[in-house]
C-alpha atoms as a PDB file:
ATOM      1  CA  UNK A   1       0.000   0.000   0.000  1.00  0.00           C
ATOM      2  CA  UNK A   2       1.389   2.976  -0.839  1.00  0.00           C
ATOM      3  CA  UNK A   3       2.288   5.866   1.494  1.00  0.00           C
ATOM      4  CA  UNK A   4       0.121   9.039   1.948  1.00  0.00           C
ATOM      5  CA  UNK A   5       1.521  11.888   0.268  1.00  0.00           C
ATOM      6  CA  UNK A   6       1.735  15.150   2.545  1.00  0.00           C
ATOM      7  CA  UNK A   7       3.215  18.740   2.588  1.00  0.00           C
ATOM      8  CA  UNK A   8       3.498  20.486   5.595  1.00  0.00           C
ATOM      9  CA  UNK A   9       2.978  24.406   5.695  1.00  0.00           C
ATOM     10  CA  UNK A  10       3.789  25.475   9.624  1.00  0.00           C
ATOM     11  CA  UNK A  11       4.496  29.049  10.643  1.00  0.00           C
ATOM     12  CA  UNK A  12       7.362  28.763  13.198  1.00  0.00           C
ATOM     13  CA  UNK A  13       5.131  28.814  16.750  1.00  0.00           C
ATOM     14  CA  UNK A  14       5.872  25.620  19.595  1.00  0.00           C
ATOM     15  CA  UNK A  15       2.604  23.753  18.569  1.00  0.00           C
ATOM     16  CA  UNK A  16       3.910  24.201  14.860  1.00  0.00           C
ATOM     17  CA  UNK A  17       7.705  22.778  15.758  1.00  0.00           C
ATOM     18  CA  UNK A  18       6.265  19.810  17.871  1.00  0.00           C
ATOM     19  CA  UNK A  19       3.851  19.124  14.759  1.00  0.00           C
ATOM     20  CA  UNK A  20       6.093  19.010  12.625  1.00  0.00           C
ATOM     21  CA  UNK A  21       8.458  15.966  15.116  1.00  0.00           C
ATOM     22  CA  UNK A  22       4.895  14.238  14.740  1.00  0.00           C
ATOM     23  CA  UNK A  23       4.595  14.142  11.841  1.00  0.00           C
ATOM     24  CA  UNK A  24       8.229  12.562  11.198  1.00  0.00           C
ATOM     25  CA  UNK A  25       6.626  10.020  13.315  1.00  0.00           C
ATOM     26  CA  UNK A  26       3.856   8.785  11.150  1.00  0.00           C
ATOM     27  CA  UNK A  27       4.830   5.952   9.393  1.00  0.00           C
ATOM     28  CA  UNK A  28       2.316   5.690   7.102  1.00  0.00           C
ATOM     29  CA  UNK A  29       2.868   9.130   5.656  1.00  0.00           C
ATOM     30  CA  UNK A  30       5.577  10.044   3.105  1.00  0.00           C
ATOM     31  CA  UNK A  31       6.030  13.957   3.815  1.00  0.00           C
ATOM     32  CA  UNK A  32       7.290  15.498   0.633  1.00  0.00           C
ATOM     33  CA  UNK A  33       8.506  18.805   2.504  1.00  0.00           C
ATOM     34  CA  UNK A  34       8.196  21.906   5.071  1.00  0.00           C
ATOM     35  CA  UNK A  35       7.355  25.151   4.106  1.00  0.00           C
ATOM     36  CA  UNK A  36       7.827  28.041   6.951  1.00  0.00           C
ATOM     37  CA  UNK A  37       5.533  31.101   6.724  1.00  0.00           C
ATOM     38  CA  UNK A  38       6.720  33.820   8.052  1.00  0.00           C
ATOM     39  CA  UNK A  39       3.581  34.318  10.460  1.00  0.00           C
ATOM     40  CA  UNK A  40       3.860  33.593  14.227  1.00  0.00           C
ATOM     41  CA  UNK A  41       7.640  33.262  14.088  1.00  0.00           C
ATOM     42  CA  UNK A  42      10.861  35.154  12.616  1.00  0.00           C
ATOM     43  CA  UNK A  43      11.040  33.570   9.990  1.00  0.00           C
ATOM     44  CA  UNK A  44      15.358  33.105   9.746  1.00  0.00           C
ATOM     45  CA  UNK A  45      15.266  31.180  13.410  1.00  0.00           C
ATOM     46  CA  UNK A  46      11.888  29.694  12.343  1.00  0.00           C
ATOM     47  CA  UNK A  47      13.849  27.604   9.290  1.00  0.00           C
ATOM     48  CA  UNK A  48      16.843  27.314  11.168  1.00  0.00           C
ATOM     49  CA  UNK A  49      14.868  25.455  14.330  1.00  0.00           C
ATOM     50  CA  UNK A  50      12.924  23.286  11.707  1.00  0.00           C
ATOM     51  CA  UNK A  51      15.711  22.136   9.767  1.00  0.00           C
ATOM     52  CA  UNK A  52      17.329  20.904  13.292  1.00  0.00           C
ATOM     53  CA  UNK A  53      14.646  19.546  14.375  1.00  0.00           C
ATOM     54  CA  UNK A  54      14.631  17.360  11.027  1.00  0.00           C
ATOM     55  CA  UNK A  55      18.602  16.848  11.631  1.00  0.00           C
ATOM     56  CA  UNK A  56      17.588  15.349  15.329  1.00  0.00           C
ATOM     57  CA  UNK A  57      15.318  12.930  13.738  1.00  0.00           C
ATOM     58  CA  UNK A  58      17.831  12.094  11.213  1.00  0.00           C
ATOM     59  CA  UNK A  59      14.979  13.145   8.488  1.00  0.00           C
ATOM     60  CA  UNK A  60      17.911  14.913   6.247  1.00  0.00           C
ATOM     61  CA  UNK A  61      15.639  13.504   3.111  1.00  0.00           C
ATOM     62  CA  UNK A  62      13.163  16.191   4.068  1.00  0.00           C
ATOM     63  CA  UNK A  63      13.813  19.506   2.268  1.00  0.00           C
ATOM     64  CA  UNK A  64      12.212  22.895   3.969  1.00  0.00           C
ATOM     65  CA  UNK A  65      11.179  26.030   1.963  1.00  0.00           C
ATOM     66  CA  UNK A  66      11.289  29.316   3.493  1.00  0.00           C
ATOM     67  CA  UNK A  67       7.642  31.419   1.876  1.00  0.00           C
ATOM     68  CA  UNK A  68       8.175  34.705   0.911  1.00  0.00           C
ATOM     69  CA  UNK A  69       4.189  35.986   2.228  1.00  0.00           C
ATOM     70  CA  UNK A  70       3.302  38.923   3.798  1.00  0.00           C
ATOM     71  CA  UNK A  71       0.383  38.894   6.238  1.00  0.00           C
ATOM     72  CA  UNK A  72      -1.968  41.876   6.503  1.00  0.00           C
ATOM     73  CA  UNK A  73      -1.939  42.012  10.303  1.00  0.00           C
ATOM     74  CA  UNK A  74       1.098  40.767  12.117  1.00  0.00           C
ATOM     75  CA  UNK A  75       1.385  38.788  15.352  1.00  0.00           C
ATOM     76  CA  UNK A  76       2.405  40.206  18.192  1.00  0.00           C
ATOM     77  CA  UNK A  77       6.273  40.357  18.414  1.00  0.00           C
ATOM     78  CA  UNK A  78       5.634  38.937  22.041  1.00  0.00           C
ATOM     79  CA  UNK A  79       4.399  35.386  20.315  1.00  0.00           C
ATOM     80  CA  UNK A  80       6.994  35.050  16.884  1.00  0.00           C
ATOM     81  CA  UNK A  81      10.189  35.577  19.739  1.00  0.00           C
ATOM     82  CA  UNK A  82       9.968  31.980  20.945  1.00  0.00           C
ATOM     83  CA  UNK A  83      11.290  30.937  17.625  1.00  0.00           C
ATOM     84  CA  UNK A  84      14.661  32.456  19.109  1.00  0.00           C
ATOM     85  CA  UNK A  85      14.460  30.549  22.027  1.00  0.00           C
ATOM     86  CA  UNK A  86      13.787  26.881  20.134  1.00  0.00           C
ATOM     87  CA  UNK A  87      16.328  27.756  17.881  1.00  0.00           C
ATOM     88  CA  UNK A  88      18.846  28.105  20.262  1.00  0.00           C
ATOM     89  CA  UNK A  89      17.029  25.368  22.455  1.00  0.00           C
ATOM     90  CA  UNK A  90      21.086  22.536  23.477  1.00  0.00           C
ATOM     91  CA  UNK A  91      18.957  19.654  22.153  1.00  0.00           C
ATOM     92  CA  UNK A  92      18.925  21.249  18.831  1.00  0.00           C
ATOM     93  CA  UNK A  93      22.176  22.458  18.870  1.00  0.00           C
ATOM     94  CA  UNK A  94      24.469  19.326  19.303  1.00  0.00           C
ATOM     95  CA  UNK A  95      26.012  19.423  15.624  1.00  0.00           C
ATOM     96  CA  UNK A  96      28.392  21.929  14.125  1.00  0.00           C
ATOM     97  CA  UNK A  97      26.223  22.067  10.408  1.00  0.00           C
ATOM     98  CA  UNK A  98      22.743  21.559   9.597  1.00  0.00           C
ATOM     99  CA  UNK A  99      22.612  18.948   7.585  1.00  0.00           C
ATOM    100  CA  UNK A 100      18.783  19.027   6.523  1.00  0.00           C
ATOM    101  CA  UNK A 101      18.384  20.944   2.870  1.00  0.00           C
ATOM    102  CA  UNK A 102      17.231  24.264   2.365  1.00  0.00           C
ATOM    103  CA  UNK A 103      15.186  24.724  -0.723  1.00  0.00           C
ATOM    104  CA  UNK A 104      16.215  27.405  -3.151  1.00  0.00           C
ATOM    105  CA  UNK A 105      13.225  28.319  -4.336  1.00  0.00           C
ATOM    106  CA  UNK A 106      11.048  30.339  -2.459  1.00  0.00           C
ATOM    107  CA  UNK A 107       8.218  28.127   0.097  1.00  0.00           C
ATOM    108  CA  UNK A 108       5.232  29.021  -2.425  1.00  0.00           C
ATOM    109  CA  UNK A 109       7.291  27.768  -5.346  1.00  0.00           C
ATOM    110  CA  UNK A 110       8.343  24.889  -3.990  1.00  0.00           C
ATOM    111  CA  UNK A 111       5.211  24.024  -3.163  1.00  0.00           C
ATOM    112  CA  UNK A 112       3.760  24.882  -6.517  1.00  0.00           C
ATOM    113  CA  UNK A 113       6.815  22.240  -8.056  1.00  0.00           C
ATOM    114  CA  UNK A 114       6.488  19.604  -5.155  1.00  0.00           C
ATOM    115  CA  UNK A 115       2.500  19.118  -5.575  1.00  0.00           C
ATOM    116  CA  UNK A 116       2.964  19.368  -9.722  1.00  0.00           C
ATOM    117  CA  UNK A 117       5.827  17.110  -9.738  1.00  0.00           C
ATOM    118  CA  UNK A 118       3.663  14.559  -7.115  1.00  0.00           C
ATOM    119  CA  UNK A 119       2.484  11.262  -9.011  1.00  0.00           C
ATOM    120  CA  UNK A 120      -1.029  11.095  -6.933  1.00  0.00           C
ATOM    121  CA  UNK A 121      -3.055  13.594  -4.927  1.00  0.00           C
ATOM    122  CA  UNK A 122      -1.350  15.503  -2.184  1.00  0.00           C
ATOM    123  CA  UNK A 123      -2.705  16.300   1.360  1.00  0.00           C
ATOM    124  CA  UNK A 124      -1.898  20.043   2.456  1.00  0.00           C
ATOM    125  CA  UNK A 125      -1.456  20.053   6.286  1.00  0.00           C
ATOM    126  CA  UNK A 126      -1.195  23.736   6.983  1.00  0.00           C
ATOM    127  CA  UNK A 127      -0.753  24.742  10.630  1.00  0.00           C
ATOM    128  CA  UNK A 128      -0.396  28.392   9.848  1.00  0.00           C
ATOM    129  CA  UNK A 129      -2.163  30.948   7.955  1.00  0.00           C
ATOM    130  CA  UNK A 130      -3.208  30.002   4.135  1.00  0.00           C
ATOM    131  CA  UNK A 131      -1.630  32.876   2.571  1.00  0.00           C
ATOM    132  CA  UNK A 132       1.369  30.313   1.086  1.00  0.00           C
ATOM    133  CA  UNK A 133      -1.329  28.265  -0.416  1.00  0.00           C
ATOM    134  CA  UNK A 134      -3.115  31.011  -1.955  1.00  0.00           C
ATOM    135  CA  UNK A 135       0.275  32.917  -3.218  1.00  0.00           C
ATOM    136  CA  UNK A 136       1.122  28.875  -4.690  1.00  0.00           C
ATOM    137  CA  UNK A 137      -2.332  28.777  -6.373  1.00  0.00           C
ATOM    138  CA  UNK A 138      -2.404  32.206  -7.568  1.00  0.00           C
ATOM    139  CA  UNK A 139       1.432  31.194  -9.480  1.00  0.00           C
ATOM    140  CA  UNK A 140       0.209  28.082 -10.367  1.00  0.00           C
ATOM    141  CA  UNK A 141      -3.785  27.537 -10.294  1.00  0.00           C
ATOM    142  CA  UNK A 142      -3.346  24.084 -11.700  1.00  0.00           C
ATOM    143  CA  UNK A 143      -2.293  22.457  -8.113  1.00  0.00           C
ATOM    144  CA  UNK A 144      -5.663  22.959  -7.328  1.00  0.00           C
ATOM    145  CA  UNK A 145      -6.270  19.347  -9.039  1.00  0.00           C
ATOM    146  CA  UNK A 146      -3.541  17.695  -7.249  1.00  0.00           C
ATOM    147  CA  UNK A 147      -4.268  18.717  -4.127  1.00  0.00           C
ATOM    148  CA  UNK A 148      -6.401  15.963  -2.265  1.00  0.00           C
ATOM    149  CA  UNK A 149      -7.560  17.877   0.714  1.00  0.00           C
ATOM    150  CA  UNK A 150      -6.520  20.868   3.370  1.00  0.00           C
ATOM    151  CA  UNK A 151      -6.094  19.937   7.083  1.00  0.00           C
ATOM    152  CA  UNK A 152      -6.032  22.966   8.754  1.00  0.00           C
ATOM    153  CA  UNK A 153      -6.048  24.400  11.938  1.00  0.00           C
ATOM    154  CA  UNK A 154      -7.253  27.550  11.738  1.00  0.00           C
ATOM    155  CA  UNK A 155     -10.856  29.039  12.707  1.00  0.00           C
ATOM    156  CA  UNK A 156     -13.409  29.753  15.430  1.00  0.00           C
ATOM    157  CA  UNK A 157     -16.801  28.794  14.385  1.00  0.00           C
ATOM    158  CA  UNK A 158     -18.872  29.252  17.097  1.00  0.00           C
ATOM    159  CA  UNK A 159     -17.147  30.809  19.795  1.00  0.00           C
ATOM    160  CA  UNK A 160     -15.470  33.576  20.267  1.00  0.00           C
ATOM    161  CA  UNK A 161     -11.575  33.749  18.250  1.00  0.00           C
ATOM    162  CA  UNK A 162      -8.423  34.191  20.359  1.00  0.00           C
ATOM    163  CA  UNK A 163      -7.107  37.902  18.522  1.00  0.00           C
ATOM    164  CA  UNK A 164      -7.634  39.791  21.811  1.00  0.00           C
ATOM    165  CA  UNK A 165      -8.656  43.469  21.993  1.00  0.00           C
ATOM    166  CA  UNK A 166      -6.146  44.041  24.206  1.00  0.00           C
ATOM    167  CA  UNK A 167      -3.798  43.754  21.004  1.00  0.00           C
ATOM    168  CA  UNK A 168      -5.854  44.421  18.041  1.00  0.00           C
ATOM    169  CA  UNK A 169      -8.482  47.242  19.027  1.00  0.00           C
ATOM    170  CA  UNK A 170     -10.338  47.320  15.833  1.00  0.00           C
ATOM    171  CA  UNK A 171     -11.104  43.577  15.878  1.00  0.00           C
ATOM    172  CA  UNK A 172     -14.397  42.910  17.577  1.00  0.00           C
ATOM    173  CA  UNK A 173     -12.497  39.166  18.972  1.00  0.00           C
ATOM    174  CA  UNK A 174     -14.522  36.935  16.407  1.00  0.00           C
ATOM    175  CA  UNK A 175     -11.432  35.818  14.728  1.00  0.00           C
ATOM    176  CA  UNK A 176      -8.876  33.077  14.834  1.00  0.00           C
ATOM    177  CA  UNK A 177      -5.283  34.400  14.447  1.00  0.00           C
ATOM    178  CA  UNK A 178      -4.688  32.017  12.008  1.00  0.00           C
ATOM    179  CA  UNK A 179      -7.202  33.419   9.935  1.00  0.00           C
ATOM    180  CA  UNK A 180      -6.636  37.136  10.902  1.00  0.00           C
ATOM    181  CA  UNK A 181      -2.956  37.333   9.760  1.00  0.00           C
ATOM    182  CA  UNK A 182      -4.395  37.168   6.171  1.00  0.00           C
ATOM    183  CA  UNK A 183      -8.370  37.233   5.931  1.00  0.00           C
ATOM    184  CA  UNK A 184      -7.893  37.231   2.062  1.00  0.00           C
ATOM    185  CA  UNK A 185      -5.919  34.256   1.604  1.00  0.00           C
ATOM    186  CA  UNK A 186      -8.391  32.136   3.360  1.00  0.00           C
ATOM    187  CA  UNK A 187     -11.128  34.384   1.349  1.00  0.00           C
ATOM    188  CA  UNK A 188      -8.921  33.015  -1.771  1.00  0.00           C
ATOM    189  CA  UNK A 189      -9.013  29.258  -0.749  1.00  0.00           C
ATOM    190  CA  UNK A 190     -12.717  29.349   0.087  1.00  0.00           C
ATOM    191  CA  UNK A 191     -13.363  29.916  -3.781  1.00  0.00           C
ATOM    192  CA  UNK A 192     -11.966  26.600  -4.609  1.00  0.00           C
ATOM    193  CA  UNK A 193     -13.363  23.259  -4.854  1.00  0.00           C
ATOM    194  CA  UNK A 194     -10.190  21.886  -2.265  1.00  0.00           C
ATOM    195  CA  UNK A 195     -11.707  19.496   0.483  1.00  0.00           C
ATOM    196  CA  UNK A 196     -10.810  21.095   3.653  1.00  0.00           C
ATOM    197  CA  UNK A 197     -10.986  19.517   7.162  1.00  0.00           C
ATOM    198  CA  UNK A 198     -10.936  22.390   9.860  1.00  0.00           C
ATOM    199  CA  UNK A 199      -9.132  21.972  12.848  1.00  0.00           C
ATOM    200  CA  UNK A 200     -11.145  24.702  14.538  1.00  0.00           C
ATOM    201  CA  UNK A 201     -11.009  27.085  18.289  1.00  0.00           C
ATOM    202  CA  UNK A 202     -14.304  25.135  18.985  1.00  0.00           C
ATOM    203  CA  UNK A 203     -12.547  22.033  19.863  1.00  0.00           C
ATOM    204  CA  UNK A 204      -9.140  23.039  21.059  1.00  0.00           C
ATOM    205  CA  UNK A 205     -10.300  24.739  23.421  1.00  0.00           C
ATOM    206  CA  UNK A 206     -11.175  21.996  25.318  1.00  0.00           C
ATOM    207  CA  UNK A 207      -7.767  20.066  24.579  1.00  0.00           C
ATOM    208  CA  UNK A 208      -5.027  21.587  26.940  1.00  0.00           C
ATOM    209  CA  UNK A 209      -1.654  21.208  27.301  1.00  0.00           C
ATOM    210  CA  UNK A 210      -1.599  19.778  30.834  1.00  0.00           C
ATOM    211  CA  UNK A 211       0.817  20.320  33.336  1.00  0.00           C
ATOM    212  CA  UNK A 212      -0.211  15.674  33.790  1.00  0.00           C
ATOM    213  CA  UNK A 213       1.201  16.013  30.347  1.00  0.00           C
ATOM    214  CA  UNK A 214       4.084  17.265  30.726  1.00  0.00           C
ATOM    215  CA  UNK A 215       4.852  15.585  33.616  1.00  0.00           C
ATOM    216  CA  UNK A 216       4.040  12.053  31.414  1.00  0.00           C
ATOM    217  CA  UNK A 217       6.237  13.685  28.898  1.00  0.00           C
ATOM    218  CA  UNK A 218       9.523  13.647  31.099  1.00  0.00           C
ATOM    219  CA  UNK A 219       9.092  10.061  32.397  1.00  0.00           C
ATOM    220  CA  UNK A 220      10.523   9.475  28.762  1.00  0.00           C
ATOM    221  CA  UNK A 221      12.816  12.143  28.432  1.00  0.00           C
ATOM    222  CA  UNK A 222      15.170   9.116  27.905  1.00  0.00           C
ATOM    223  CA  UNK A 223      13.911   9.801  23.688  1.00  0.00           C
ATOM    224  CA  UNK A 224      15.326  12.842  22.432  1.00  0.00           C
ATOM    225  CA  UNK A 225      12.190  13.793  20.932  1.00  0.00           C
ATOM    226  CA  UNK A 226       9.957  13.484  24.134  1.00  0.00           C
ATOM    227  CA  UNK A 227      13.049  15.637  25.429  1.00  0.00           C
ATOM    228  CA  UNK A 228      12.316  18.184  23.115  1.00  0.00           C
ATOM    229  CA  UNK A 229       8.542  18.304  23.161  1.00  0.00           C
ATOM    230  CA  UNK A 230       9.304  18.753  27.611  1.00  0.00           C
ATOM    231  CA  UNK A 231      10.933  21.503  26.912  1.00  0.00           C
ATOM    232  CA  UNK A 232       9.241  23.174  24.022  1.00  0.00           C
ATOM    233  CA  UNK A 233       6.130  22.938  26.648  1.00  0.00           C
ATOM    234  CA  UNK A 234       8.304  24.164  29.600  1.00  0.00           C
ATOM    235  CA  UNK A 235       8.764  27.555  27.242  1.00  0.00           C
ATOM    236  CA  UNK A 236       5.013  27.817  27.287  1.00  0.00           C
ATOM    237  CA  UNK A 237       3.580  26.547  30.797  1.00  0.00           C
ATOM    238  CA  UNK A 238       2.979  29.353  32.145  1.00  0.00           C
ATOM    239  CA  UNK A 239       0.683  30.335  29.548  1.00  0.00           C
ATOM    240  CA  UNK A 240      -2.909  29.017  29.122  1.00  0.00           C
ATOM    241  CA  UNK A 241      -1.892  26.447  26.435  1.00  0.00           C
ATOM    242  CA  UNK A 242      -3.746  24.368  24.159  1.00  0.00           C
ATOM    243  CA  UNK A 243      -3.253  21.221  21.618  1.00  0.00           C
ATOM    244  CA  UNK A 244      -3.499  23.329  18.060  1.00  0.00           C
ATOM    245  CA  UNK A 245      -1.130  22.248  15.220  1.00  0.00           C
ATOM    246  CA  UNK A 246      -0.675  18.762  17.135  1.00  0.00           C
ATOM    247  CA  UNK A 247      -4.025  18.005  17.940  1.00  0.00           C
ATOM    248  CA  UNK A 248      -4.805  18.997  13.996  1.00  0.00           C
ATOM    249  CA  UNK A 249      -1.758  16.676  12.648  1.00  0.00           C
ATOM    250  CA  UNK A 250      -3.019  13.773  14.570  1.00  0.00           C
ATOM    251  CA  UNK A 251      -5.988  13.560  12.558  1.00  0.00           C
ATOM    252  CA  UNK A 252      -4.002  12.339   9.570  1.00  0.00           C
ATOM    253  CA  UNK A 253      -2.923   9.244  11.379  1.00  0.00           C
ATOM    254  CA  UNK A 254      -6.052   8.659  13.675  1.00  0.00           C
ATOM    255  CA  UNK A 255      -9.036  10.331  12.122  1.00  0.00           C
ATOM    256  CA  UNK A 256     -11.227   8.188  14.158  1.00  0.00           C
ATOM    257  CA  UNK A 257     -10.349   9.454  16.877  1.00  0.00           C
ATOM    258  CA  UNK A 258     -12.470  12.961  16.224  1.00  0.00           C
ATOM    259  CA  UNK A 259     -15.935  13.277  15.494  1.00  0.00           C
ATOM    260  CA  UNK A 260     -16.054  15.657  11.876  1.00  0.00           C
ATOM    261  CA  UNK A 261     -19.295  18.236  11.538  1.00  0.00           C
ATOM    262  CA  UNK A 262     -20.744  20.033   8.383  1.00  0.00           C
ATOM    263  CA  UNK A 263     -21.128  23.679   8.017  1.00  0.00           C
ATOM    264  CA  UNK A 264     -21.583  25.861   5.517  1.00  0.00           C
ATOM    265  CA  UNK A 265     -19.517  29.243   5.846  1.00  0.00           C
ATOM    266  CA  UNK A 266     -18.165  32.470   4.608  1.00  0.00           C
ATOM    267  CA  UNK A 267     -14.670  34.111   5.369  1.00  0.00           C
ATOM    268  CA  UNK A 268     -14.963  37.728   6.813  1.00  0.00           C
ATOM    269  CA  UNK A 269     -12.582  40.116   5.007  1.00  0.00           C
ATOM    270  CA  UNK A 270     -13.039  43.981   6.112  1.00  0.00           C
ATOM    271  CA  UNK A 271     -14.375  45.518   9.052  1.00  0.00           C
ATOM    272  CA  UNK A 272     -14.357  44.409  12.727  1.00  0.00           C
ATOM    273  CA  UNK A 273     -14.855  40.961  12.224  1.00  0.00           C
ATOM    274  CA  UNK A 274     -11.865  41.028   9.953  1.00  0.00           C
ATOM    275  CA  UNK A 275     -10.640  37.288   9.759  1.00  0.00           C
ATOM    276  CA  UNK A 276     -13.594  35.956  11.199  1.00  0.00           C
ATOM    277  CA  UNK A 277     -14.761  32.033  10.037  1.00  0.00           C
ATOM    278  CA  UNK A 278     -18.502  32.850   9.927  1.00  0.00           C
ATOM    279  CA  UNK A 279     -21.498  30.082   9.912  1.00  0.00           C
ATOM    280  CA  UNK A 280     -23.578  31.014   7.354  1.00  0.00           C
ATOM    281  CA  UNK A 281     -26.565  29.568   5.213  1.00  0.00           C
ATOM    282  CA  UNK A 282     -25.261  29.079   1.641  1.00  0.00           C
ATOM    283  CA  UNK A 283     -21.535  29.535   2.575  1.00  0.00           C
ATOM    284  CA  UNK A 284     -18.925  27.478   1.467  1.00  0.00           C
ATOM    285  CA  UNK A 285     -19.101  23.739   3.002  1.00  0.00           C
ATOM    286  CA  UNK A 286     -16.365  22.715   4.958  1.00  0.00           C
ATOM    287  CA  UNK A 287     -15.521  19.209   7.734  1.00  0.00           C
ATOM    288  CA  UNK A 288     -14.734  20.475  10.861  1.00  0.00           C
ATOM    289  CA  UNK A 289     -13.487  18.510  13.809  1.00  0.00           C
ATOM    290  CA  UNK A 290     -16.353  18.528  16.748  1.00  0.00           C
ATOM    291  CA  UNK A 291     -14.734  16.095  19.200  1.00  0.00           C
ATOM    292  CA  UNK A 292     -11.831  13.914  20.141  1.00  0.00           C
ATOM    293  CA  UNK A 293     -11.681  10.912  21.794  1.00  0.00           C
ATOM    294  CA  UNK A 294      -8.738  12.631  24.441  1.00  0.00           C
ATOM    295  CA  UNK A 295      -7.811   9.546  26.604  1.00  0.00           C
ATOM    296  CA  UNK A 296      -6.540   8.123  23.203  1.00  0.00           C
ATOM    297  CA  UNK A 297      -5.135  11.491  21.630  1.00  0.00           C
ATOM    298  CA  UNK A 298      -2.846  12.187  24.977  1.00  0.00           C
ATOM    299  CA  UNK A 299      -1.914   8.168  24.740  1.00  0.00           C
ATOM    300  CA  UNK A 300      -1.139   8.415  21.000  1.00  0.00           C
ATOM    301  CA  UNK A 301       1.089  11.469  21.328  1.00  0.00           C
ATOM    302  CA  UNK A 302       3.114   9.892  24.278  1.00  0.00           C
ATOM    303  CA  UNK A 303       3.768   6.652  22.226  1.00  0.00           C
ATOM    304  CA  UNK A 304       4.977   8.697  19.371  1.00  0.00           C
ATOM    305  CA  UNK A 305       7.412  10.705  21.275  1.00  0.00           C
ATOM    306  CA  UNK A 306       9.085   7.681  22.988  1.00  0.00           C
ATOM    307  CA  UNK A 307      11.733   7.121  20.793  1.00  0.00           C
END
């Protein structure tokens, strides 16, 4: 049986590096790259830490792109520093050279060339904002046909998003950063016929990052990646913290595990709802993830990591 072809499209945040080690893990997948976007991260220590963490799991077959994009409203410099800090994390930092490749293309054109160079259908799991996605269909809109589906975390359906007022005064707090950093890119890959599977706010906000976790995590800090995914965690702890980019990864492994839902929807584009991932009659239909079965997602991730 042949493997499941996947490109990764992260944006350089914890939840997006320990994604990433995951999905090295899956050993039914065949993971034709990484693009970075340049979106909750700085982007240089963003490609740097990804292209280590591929080194660690000796995944030097695995090239990464660094995406050229431009969001429309930026995160806060507060959330892209901890790229810094996981760059510079010992773990990561063992070996003199990185071995894993750097494309030399830009990440939208290298995913425009891995997807038409792909000899079957190609899943998209995009952890970040969609803007490289729309920038690779708008330079090539021929993927559209090899792409198989979108997994994507990104969203808040029916409660309220996570871009706080504190930070963004002229959003009303509907959106989903995610979706906020570039309202028009989602806008762009709403007008395709793409399968997408949303990994939305409405369920991960009830999947934390425990401090149980954690604790589980360093039992097995023995394995160098359970090592690094305790102290990715430890950079974050103090923060109300939830399973995004992991909890929407595991789904391409175990999508029994979560319960998918129907809507129909529009992306919000201007005013104070800016980036907002409305319900609405006659919308656009997307899958998105209702429920997880947790006692088996937390079990999953800790078998993963132990090695």
């Amino acid at each position: 049986m042949s493997k499941q072809l996947v490109l990764m499209d992260q944006d350089g945040g914890v939840d997006d590096y320990l994604a990433t080690v995951l999905l090295m893990t899956m050993e039914h997948i065949q993971p034709l790259g990484i693009v970075v976007t340049p979106a909750d991260c700085y982007i240089q220590p963003a490609v740097s830490a990804t292209r280590k963490i591929l080194d660690l799991m000796g995944r030097w077959d695995i090239p990464v792109a660094e995406s050229t994009v431009r969001g429309i409203n930026p995160f806060p410099s507060l959330y892209r520093r901890d790229s810094f800090i996981v760059d510079h994390l010992p773990i990561l930092n063992e070996r003199d050279e990185i071995q894993t490749p750097l494309a030399q293309e830009t990440g939208q054109e290298f995913m425009v060339r891995s997807l038409l160079g792909a000899d079957r259908p190609v899943t998209l799991m995009v952890t970040g904002p969609l803007t490289t996605v729309a920038a690779a269909l708008d330079l090539a809109p021929q993927i559209e046909r090899k792409i198989e589906k979108i997994v994507w975390m990104g969203g808040a359906l029916n409660v309220p998003g996570n871009v706080e007022q504190s930070l963004e005064p002229a959003q009303d707090g509907s959106a989903e950063w995610n979706v906020y950093w570039d309202p028009l890119a989602a806008h762009r890959v709403w007008q395709t016929q793409i399968p997408l599977i949303m990994c939305p706010l409405d369920l991960t906000n009830n999947v934390p990052v425990t401090s149980e976790f954690v604790r589980q995590l360093t039992k097995q800090r023995q394995y160098p990646i359970s090592d690094l995914a305790g102290q990715c965690y430890a950079l974050v702890v103090t923060q109300v913290y939830y399973f995004w980019d992991v909890l929407a990864t595991t789904y391409l492994a175990h999508p029994e595990f979560y319960e998918l839902q129907e809507w129909e929807t529009v992306i919000l584009t201007s005013g104070e709802s800016q980036g907002r991932t409305k319900v609405e009659r006659g919308g656009r239909k997307i899958q998105a993830m209702n429920k997880v079965d947790k006692e088996k997602y937390y079990a999953y991730l800790l078998h993963q990591w132990a090695r």
